[in-house]
PDB file of N, CA and C in Angstrom:
ATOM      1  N   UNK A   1      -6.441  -9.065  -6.669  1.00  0.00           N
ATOM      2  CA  UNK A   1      -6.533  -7.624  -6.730  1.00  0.00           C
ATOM      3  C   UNK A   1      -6.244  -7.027  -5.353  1.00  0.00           C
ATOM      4  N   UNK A   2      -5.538  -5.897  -5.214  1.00  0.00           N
ATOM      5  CA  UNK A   2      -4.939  -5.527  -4.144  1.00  0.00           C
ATOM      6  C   UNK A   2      -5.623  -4.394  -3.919  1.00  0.00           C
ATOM      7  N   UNK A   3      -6.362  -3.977  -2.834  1.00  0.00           N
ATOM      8  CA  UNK A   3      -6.688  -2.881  -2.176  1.00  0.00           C
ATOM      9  C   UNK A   3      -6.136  -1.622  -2.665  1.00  0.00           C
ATOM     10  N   UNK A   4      -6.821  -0.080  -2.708  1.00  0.00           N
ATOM     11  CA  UNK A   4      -6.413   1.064  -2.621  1.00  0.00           C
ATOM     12  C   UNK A   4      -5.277   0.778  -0.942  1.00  0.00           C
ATOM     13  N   UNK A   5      -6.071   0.534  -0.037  1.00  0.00           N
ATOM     14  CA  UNK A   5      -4.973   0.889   1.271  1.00  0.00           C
ATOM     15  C   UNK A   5      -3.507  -0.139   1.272  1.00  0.00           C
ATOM     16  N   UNK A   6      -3.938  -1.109   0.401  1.00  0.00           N
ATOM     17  CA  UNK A   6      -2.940  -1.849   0.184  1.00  0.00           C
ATOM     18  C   UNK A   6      -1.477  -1.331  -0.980  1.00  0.00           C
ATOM     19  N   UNK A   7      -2.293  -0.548  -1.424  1.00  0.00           N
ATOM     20  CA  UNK A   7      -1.125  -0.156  -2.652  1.00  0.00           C
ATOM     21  C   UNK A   7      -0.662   1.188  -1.975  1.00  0.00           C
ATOM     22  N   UNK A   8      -1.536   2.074  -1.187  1.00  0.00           N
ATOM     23  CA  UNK A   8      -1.223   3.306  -0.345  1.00  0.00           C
ATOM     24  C   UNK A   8       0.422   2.534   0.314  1.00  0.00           C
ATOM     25  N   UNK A   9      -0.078   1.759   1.017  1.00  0.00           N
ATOM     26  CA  UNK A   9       0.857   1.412   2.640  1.00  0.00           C
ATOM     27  C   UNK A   9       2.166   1.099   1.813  1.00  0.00           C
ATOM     28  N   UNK A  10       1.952   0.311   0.820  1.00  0.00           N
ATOM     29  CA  UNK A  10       2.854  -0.216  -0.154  1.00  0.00           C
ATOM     30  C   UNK A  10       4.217   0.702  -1.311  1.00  0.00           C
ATOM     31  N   UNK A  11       3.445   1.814  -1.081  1.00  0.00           N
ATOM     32  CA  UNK A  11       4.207   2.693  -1.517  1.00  0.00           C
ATOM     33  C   UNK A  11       4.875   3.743  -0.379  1.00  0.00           C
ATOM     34  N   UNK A  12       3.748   4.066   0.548  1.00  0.00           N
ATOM     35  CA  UNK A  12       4.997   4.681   1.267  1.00  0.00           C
ATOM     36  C   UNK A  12       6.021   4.388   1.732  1.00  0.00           C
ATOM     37  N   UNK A  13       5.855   2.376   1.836  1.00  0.00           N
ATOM     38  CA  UNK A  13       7.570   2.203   2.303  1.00  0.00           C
ATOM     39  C   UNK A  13       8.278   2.007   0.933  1.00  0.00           C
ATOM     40  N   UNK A  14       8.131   1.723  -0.049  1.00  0.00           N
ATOM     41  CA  UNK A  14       8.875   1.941  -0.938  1.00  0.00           C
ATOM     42  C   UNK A  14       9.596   3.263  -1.478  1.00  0.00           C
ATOM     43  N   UNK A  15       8.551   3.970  -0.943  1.00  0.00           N
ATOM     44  CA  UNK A  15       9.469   5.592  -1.165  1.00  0.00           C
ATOM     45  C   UNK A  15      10.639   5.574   0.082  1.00  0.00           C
ATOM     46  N   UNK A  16       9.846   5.300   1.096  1.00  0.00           N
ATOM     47  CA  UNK A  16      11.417   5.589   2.404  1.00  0.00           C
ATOM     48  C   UNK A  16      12.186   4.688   1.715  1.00  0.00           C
ATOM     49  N   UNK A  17      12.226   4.214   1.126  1.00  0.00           N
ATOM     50  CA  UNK A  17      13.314   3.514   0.491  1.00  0.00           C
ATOM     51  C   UNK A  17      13.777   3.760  -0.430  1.00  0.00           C
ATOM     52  N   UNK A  18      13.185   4.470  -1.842  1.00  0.00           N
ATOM     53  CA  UNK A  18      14.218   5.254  -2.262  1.00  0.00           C
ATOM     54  C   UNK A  18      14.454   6.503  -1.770  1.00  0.00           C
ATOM     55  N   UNK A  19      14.162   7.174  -0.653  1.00  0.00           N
ATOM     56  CA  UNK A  19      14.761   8.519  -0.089  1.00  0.00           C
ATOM     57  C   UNK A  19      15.870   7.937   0.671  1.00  0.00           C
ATOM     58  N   UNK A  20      16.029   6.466   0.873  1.00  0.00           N
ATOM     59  CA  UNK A  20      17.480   5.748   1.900  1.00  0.00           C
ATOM     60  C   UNK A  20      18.421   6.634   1.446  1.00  0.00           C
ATOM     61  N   UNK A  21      18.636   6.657  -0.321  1.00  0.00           N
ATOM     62  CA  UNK A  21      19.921   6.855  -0.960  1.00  0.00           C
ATOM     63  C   UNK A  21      19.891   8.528  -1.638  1.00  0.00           C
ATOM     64  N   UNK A  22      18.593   9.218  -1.841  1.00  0.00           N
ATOM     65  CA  UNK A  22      18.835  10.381  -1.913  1.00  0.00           C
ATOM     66  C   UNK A  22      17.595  11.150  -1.978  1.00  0.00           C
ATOM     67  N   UNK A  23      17.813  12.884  -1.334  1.00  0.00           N
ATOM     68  CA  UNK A  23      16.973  13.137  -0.696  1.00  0.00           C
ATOM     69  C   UNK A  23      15.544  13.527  -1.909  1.00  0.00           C
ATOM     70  N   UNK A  24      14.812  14.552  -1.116  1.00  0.00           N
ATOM     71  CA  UNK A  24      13.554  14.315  -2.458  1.00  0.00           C
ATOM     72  C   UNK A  24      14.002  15.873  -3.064  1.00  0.00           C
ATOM     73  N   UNK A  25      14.716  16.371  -2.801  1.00  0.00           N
ATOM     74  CA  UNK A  25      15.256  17.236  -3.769  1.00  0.00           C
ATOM     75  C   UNK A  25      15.413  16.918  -5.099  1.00  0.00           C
ATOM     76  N   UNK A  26      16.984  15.709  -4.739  1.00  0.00           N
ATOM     77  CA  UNK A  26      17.780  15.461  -5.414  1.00  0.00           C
ATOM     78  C   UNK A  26      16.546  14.357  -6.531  1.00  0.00           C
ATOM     79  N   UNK A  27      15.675  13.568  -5.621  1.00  0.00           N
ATOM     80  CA  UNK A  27      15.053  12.661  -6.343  1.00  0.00           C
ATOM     81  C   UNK A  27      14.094  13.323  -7.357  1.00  0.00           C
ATOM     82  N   UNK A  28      14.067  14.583  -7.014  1.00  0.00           N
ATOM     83  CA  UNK A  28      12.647  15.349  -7.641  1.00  0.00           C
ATOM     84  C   UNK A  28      13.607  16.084  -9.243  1.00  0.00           C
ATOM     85  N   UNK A  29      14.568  16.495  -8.659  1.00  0.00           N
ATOM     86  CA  UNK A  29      15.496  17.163  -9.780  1.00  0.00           C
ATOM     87  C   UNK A  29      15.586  15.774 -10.811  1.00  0.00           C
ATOM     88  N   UNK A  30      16.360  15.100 -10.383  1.00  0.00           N
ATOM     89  CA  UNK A  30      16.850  13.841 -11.365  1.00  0.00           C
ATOM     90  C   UNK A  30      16.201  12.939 -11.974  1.00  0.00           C
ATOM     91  N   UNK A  31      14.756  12.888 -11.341  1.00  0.00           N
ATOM     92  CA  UNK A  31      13.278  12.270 -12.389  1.00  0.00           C
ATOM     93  C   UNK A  31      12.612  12.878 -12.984  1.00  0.00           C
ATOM     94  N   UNK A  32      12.722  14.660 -13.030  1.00  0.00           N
ATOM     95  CA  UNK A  32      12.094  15.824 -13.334  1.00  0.00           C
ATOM     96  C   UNK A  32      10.733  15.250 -13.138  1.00  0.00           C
ATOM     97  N   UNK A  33      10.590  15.517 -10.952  1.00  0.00           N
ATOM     98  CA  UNK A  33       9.478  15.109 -10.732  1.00  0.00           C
ATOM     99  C   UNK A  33       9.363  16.310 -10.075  1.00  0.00           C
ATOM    100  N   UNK A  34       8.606  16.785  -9.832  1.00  0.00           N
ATOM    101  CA  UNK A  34       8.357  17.786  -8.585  1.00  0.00           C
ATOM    102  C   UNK A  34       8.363  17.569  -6.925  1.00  0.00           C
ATOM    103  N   UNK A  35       8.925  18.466  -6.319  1.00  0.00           N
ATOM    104  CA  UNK A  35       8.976  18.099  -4.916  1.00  0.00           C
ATOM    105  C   UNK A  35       7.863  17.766  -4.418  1.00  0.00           C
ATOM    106  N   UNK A  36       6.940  18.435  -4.527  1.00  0.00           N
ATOM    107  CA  UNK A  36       5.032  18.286  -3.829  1.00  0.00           C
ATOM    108  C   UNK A  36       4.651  16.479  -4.414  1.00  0.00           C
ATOM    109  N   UNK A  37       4.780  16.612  -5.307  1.00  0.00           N
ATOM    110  CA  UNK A  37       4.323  15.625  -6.249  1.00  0.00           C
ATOM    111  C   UNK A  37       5.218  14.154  -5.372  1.00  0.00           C
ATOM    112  N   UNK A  38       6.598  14.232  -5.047  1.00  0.00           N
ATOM    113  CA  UNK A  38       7.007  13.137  -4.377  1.00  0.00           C
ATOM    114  C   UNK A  38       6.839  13.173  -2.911  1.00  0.00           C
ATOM    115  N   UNK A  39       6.429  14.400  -2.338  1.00  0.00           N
ATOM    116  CA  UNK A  39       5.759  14.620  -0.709  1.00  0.00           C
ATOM    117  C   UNK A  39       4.776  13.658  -1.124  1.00  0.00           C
ATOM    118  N   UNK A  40       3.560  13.836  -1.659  1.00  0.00           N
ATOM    119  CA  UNK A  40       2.581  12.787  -1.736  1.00  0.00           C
ATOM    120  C   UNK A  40       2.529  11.773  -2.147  1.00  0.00           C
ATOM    121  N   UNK A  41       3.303  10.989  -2.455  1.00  0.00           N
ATOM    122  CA  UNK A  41       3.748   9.939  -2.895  1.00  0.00           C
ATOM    123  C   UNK A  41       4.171   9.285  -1.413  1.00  0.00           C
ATOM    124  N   UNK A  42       5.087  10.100  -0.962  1.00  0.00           N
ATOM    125  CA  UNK A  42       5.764   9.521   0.290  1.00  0.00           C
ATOM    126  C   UNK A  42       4.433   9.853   1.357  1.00  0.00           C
ATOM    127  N   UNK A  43       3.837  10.081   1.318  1.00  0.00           N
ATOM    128  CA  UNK A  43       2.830  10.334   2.481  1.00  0.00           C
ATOM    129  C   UNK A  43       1.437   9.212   1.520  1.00  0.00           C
ATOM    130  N   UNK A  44       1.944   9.006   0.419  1.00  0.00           N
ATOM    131  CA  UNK A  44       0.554   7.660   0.314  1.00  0.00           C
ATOM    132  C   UNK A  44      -1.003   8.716  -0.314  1.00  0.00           C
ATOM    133  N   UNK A  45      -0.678   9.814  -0.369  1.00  0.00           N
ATOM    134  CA  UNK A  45      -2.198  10.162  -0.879  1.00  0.00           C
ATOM    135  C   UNK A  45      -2.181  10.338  -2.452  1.00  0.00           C
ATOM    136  N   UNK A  46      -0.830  10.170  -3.252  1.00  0.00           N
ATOM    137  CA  UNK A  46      -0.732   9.947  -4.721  1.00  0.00           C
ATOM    138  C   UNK A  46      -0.408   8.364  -5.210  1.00  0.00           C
ATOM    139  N   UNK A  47      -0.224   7.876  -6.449  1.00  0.00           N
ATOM    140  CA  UNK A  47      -0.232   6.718  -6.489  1.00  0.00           C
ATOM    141  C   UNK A  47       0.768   7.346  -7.968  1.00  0.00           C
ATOM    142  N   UNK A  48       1.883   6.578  -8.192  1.00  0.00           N
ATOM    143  CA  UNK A  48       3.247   7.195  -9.318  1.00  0.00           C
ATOM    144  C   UNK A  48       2.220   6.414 -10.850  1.00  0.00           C
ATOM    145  N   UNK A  49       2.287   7.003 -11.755  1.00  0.00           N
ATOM    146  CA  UNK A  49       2.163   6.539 -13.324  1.00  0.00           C
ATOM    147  C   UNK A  49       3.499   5.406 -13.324  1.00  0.00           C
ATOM    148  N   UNK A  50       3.078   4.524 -14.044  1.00  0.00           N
ATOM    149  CA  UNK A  50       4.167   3.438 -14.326  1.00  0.00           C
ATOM    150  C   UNK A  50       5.786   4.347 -14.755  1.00  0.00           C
ATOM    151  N   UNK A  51       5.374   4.787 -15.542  1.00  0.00           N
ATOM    152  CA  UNK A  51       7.075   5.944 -16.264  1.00  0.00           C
ATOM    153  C   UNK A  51       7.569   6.517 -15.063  1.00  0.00           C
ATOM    154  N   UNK A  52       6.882   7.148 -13.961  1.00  0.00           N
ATOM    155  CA  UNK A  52       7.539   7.575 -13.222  1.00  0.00           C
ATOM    156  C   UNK A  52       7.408   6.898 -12.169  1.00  0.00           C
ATOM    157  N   UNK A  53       7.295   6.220 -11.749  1.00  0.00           N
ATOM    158  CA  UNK A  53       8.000   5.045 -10.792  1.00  0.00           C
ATOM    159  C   UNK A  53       8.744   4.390 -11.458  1.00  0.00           C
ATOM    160  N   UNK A  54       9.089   3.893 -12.335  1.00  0.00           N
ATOM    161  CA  UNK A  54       9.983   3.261 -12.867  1.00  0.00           C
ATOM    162  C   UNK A  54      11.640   4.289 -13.055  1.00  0.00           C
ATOM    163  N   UNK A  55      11.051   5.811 -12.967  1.00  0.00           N
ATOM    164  CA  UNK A  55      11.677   6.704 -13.668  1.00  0.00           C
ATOM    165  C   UNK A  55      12.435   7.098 -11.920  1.00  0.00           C
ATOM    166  N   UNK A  56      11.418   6.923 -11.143  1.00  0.00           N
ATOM    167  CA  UNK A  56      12.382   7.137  -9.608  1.00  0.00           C
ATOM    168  C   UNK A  56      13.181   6.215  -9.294  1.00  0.00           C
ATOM    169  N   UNK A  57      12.871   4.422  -9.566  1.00  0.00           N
ATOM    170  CA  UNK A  57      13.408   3.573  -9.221  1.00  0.00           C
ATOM    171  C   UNK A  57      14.672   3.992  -9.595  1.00  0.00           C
ATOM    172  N   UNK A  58      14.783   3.978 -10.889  1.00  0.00           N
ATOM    173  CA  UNK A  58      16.307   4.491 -12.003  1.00  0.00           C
ATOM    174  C   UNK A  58      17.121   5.559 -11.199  1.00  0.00           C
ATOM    175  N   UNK A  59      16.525   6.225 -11.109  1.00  0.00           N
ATOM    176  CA  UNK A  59      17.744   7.565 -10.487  1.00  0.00           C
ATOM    177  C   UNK A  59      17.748   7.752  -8.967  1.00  0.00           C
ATOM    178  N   UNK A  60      16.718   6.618  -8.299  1.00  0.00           N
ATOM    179  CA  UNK A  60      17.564   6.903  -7.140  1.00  0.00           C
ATOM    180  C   UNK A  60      18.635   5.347  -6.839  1.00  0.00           C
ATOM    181  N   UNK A  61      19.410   5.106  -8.139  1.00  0.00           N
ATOM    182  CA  UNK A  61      20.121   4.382  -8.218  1.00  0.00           C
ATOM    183  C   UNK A  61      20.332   2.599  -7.873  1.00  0.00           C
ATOM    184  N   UNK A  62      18.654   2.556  -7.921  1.00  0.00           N
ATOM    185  CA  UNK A  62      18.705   0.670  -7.047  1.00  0.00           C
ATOM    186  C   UNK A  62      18.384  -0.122  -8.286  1.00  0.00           C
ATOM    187  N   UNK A  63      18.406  -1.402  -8.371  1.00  0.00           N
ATOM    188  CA  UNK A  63      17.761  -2.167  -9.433  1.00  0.00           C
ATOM    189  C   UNK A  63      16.761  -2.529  -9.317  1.00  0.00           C
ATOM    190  N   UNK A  64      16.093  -1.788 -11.013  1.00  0.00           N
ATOM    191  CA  UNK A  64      15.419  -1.852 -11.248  1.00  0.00           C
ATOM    192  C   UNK A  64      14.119  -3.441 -10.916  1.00  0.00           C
ATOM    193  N   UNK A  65      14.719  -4.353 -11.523  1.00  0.00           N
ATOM    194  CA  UNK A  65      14.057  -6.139 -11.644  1.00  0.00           C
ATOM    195  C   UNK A  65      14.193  -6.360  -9.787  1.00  0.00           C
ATOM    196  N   UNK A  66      14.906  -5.964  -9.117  1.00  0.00           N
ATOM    197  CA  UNK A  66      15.396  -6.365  -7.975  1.00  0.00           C
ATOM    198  C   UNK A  66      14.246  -5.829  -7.209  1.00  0.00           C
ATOM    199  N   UNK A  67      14.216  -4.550  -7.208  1.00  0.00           N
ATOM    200  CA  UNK A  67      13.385  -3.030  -6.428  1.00  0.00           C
ATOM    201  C   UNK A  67      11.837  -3.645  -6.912  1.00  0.00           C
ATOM    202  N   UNK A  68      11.547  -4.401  -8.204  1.00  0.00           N
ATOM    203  CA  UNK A  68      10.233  -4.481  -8.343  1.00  0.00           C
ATOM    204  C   UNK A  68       9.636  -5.782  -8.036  1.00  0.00           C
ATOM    205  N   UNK A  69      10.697  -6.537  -7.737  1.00  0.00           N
ATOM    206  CA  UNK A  69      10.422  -7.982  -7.052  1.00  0.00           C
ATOM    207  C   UNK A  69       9.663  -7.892  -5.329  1.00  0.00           C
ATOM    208  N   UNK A  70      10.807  -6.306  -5.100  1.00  0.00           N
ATOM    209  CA  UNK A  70      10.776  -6.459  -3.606  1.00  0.00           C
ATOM    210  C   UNK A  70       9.458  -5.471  -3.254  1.00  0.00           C
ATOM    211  N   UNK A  71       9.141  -4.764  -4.396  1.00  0.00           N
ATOM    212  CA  UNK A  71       7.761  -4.043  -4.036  1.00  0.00           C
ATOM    213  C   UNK A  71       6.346  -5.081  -4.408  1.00  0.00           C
ATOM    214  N   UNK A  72       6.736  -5.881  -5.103  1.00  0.00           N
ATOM    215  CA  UNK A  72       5.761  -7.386  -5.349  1.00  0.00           C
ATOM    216  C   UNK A  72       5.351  -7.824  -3.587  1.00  0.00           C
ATOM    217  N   UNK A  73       6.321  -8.191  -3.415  1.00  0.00           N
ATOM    218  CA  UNK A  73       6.648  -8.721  -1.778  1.00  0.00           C
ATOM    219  C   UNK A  73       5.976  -7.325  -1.026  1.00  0.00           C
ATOM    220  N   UNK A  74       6.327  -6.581  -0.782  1.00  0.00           N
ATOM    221  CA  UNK A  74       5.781  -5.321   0.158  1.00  0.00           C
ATOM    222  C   UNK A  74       4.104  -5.697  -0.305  1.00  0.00           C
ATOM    223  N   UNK A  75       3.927  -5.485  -1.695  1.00  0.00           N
ATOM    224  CA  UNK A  75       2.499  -5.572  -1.904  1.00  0.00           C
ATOM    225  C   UNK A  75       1.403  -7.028  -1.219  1.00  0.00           C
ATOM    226  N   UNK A  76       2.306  -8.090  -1.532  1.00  0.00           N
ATOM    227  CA  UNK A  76       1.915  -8.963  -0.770  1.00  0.00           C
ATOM    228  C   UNK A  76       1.805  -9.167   0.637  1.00  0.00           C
ATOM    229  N   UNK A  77       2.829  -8.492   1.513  1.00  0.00           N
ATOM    230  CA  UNK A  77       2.816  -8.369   3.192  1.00  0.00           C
ATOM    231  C   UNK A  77       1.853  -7.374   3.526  1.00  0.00           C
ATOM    232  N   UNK A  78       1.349  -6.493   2.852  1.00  0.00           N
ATOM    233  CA  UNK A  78       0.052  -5.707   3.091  1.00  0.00           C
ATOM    234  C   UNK A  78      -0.951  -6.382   3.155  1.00  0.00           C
ATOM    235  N   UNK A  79      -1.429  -6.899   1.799  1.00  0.00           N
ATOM    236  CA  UNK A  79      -2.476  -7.990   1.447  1.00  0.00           C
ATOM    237  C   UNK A  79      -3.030  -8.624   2.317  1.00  0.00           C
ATOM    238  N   UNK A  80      -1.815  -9.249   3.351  1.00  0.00           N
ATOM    239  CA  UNK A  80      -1.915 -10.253   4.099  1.00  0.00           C
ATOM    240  C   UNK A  80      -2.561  -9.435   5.288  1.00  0.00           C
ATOM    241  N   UNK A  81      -1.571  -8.226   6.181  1.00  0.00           N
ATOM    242  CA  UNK A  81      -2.198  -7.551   7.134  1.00  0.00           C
ATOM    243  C   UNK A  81      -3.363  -7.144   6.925  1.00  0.00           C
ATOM    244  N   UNK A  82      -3.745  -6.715   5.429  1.00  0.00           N
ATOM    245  CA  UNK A  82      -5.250  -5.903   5.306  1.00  0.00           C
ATOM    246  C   UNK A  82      -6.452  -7.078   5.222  1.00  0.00           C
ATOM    247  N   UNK A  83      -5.981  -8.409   4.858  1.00  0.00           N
ATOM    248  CA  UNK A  83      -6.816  -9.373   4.721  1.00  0.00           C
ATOM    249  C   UNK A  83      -7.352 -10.094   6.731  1.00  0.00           C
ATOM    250  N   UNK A  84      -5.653 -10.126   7.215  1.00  0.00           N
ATOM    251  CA  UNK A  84      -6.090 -10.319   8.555  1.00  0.00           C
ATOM    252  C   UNK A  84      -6.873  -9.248   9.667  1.00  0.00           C
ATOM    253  N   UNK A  85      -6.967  -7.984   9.336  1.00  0.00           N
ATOM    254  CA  UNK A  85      -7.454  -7.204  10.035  1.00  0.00           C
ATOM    255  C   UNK A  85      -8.919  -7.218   9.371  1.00  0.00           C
ATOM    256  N   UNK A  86      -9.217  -7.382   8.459  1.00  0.00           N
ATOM    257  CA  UNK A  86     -10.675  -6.974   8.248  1.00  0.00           C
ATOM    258  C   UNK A  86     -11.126  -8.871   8.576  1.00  0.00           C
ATOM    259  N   UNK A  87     -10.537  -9.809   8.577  1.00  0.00           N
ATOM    260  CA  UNK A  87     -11.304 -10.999   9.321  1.00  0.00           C
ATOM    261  C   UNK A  87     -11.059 -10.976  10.617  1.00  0.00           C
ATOM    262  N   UNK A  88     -10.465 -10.036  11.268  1.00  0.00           N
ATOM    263  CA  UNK A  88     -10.410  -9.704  12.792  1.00  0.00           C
ATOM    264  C   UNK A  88     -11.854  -8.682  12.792  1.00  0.00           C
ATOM    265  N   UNK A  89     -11.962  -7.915  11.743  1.00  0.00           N
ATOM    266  CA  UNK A  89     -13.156  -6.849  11.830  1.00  0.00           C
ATOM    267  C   UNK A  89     -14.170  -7.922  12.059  1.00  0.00           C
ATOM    268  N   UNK A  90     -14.453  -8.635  10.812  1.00  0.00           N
ATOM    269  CA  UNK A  90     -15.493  -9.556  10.692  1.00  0.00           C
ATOM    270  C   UNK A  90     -15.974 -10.715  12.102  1.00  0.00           C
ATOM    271  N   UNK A  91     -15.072 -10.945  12.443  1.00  0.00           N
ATOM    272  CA  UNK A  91     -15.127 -11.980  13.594  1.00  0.00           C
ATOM    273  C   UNK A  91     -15.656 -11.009  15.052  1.00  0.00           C
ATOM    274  N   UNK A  92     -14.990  -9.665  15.323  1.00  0.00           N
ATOM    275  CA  UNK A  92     -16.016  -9.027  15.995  1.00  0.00           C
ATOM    276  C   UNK A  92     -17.358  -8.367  15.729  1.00  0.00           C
ATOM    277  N   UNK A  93     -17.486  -8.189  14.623  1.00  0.00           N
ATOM    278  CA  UNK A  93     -18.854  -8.037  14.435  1.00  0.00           C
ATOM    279  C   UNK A  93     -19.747  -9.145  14.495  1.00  0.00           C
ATOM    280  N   UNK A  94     -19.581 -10.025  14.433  1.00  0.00           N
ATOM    281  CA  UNK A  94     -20.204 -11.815  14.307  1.00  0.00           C
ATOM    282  C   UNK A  94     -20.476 -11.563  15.728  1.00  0.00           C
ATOM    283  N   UNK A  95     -19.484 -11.491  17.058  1.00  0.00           N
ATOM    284  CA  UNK A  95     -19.639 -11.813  18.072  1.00  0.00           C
ATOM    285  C   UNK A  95     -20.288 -10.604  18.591  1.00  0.00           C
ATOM    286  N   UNK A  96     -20.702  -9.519  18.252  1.00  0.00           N
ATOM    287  CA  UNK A  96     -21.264  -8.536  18.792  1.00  0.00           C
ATOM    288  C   UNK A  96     -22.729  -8.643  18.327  1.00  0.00           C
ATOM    289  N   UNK A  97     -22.849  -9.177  17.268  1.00  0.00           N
ATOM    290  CA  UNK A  97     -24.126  -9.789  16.564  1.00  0.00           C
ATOM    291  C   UNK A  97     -24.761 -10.864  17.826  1.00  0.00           C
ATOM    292  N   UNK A  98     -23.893 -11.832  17.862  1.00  0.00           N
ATOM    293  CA  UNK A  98     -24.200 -12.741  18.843  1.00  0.00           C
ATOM    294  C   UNK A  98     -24.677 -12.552  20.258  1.00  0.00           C
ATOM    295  N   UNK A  99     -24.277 -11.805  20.557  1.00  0.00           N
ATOM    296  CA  UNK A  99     -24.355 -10.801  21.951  1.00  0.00           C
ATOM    297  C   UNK A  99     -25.735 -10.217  22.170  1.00  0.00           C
ATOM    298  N   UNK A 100     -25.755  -9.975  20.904  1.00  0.00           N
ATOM    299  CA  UNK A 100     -27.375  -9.121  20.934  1.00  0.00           C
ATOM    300  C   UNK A 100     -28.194  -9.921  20.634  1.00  0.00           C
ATOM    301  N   UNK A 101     -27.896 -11.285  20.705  1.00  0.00           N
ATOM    302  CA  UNK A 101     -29.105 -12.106  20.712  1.00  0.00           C
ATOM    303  C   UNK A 101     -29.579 -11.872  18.929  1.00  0.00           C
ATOM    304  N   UNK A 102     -29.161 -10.955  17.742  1.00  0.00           N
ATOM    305  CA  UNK A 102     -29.582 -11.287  16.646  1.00  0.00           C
ATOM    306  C   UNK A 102     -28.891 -12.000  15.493  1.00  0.00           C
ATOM    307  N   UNK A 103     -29.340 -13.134  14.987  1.00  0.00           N
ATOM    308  CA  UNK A 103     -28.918 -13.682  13.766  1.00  0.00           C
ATOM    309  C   UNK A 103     -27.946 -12.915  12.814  1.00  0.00           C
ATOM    310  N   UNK A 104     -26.823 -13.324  12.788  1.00  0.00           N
ATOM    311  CA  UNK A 104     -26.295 -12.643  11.827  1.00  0.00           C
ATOM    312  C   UNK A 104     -26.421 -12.772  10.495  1.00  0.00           C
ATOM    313  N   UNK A 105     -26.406 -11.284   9.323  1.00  0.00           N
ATOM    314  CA  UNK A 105     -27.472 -11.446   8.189  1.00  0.00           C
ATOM    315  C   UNK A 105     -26.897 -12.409   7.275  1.00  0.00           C
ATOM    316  N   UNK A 106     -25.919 -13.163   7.015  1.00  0.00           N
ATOM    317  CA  UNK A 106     -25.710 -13.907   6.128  1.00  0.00           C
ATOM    318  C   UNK A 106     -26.071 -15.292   6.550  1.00  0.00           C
ATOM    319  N   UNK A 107     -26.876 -15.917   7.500  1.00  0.00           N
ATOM    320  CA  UNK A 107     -27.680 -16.765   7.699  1.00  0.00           C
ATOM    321  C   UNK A 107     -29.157 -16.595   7.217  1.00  0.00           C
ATOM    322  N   UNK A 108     -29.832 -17.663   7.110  1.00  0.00           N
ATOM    323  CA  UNK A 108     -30.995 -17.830   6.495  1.00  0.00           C
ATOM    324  C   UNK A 108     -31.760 -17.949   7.246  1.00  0.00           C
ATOM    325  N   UNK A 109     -32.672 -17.619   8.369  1.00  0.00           N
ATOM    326  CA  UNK A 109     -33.372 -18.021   9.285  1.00  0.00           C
ATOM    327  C   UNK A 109     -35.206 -18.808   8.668  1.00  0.00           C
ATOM    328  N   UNK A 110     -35.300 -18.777   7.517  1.00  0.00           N
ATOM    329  CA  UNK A 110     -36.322 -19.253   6.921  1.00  0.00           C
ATOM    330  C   UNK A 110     -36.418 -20.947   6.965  1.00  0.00           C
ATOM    331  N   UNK A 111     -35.238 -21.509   7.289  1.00  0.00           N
ATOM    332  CA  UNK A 111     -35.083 -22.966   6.724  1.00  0.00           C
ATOM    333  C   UNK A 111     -36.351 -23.552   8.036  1.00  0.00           C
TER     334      UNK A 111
END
């Protein structure tokens, strides 16, 4: 299961990528999407219904099986950054734990 920030990050580069080939005018006219509606999309604070992501992929002219392989992959290179930054989180909090001289809470100090 992939993160909200993971599917955020994941889509905004997939939109700069279909705006490569045409602008969000043209993309908004030809999916009968609205301009606002693909601003937030491209800025990551909307998330597309399956029909219309599928329905942008289509008209901004890329393939389809190809475009959803390669947003598989985008989704996965997030995964990975969002998985390594929060065990970078985790590993400084451990050592800031340590620092202060207190047990960190997922140890048992009862044994």
């Amino acid at each position: 299961m992939f993160s909200s920030e993971v599917y955020k990050e994941a889509f905004i580069r997939l939109m700069a990528k279909l705006r490569a080939s045409k602008s969000q005018s043209k993309l908004s006219f030809l999916s009968d999407t609205s301009r606002e509606y693909i601003r937030c999309l491209e800025k990551g604070s909307k998330k597309p219904s399956v029909p219309v992501f599928f329905n942008l992929i289509s008209v901004s002219g890329l393939d389809l099986k190809e475009t959803l392989c390669e947003f598989v992959d985008i989704l996965n290179e997030e995964n990975e950054k969002y998985k390594s930054i929060a065990g970078m989180e985790y590993v400084r909090k451990m050592k800031m734990k340590k620092e202060d001289g207190q047990p960190p809470k997922s140890q048992d100090i009862s044994r």
